[in-house]
N, C-alpha and C. Protein backbone atom coordinates (compact mmCIF):
# COMPACT_ATOMS: atom_id res chain seq x y z
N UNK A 1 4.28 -20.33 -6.90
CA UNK A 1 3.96 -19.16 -6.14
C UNK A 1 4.48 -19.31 -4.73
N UNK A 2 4.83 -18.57 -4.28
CA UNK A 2 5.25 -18.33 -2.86
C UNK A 2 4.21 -18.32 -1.77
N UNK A 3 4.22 -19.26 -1.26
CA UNK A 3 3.05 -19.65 -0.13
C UNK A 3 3.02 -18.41 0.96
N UNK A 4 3.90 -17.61 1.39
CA UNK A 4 4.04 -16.40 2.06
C UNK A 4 2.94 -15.36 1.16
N UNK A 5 3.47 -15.17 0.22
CA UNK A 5 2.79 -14.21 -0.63
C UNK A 5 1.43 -14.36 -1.03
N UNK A 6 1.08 -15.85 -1.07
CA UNK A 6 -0.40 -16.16 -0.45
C UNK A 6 -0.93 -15.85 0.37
N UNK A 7 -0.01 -16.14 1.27
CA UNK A 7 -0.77 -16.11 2.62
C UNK A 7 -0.64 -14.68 3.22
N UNK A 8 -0.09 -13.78 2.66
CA UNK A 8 -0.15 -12.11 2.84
C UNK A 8 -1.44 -11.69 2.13
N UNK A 9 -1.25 -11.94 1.07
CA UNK A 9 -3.09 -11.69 -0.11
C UNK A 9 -4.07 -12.29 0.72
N UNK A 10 -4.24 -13.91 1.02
CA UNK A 10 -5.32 -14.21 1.67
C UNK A 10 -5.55 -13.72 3.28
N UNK A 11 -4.62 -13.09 3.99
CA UNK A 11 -4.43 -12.09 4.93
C UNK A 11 -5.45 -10.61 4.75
N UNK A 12 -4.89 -10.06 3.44
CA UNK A 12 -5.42 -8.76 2.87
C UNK A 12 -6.84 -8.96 3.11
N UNK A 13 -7.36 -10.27 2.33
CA UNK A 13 -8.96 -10.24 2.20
C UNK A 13 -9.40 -10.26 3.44
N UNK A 14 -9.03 -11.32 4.29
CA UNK A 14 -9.79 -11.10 5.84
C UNK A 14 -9.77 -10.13 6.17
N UNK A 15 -8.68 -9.01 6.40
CA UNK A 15 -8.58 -7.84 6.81
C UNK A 15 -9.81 -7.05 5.83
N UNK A 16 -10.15 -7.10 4.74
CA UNK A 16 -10.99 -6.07 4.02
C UNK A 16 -11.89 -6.88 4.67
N UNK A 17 -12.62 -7.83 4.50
CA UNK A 17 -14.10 -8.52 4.95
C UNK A 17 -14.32 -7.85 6.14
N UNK A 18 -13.11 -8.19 7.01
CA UNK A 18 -13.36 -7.64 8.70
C UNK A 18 -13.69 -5.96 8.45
N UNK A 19 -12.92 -5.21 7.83
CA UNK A 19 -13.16 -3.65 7.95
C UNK A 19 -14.44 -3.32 7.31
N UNK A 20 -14.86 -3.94 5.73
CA UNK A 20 -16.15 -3.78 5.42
C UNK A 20 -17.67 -3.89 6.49
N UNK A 21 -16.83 -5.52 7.00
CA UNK A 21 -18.27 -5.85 8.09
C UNK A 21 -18.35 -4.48 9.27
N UNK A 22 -17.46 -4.05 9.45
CA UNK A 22 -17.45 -2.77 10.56
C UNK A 22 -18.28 -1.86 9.87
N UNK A 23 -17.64 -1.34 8.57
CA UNK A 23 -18.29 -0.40 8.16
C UNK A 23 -19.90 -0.68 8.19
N UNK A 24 -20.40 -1.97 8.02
CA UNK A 24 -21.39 -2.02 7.81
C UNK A 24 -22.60 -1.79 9.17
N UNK A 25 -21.63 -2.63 9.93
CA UNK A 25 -22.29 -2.36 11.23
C UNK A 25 -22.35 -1.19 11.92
N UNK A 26 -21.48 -0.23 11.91
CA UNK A 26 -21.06 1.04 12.03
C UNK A 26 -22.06 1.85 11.58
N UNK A 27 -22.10 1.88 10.16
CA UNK A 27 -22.29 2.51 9.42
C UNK A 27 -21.71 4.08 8.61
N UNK A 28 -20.40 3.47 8.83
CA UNK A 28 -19.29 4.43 8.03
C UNK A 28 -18.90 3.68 6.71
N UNK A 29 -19.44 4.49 5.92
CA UNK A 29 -19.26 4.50 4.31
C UNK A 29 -17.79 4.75 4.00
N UNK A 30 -16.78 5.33 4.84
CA UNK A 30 -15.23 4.78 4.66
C UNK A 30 -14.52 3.94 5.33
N UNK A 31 -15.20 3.39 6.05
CA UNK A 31 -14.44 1.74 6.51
C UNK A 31 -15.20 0.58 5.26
N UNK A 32 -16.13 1.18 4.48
CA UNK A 32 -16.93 -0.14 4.09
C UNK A 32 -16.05 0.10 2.64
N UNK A 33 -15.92 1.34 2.45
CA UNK A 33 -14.91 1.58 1.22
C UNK A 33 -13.58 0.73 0.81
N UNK A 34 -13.09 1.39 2.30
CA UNK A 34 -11.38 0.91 2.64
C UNK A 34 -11.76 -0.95 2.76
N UNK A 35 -12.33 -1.12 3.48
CA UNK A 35 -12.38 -2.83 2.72
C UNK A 35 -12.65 -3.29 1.75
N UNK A 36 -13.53 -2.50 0.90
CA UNK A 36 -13.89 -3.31 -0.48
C UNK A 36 -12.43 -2.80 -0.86
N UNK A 37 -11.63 -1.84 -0.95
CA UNK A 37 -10.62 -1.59 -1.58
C UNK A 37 -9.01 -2.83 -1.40
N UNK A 38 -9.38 -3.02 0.11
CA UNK A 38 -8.52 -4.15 0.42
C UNK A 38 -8.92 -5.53 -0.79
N UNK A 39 -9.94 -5.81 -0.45
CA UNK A 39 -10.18 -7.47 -1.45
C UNK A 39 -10.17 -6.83 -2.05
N UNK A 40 -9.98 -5.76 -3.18
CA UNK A 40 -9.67 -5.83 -4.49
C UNK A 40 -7.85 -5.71 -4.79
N UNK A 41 -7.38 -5.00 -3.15
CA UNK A 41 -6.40 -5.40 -3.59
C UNK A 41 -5.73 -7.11 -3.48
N UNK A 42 -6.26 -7.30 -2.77
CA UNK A 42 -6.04 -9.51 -2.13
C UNK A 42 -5.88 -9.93 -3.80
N UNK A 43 -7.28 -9.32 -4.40
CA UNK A 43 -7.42 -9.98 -5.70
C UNK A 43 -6.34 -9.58 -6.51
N UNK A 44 -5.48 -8.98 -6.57
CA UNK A 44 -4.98 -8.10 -7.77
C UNK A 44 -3.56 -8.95 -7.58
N UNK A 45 -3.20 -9.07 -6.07
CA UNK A 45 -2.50 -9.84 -5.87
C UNK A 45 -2.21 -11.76 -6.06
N UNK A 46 -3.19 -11.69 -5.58
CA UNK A 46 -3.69 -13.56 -6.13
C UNK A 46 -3.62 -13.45 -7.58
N UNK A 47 -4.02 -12.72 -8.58
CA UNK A 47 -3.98 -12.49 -9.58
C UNK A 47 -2.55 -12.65 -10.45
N UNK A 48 -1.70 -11.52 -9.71
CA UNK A 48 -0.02 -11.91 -9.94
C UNK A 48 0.28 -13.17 -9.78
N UNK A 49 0.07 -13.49 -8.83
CA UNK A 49 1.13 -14.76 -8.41
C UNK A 49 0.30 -16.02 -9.04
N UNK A 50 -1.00 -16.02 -9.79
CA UNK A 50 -1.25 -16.99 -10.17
C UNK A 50 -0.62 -16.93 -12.22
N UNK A 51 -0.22 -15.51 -12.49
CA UNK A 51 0.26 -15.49 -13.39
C UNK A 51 1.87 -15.59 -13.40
N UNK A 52 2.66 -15.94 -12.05
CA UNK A 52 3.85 -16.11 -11.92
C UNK A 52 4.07 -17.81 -11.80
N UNK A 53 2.80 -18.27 -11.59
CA UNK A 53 2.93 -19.66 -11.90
C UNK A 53 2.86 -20.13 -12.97
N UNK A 54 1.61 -19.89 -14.10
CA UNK A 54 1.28 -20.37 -15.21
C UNK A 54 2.82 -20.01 -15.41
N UNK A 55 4.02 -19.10 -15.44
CA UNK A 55 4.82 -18.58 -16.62
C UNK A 55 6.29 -19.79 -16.11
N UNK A 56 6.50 -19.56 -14.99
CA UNK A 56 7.14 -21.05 -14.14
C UNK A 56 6.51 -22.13 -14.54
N UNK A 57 5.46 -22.91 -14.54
CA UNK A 57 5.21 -23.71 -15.08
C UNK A 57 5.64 -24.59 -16.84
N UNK A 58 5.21 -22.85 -17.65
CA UNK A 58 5.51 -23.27 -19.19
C UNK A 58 7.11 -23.19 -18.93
N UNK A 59 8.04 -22.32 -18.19
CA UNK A 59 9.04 -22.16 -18.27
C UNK A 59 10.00 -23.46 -17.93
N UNK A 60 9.27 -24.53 -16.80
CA UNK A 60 9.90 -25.67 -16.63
C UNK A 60 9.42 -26.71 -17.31
């Protein structure tokens, strides 16, 4: 996996944690949205690239 492309996903999640915690403190139900939506996207991504390894892996 591409350590960049990690480190863009594990980027994503801080950014959602940080916008959720606003929302929360705030109390705007679309900042708390738009972050849960971020870590799910972090995840979707970590997700890829951990299936671009298993396939590199069997492949070498």
């Amino acid at each position: 996996m591409s350590l960049e492309d990690r480190a863009k996903a594990t980027a994503k999640n801080i950014e959602g944690k940080a916008q959720e915690a606003l929302g929360n403190v705030t109390g705007d139900p679309e900042d708390k949205a738009e972050g849960k939506a971020k870590q799910a996207e972090s995840e979707v991504r970590q997700g890829m690239e951990d299936i671009k390894d298993s396939v590199k892996r069997k492949l070498d």
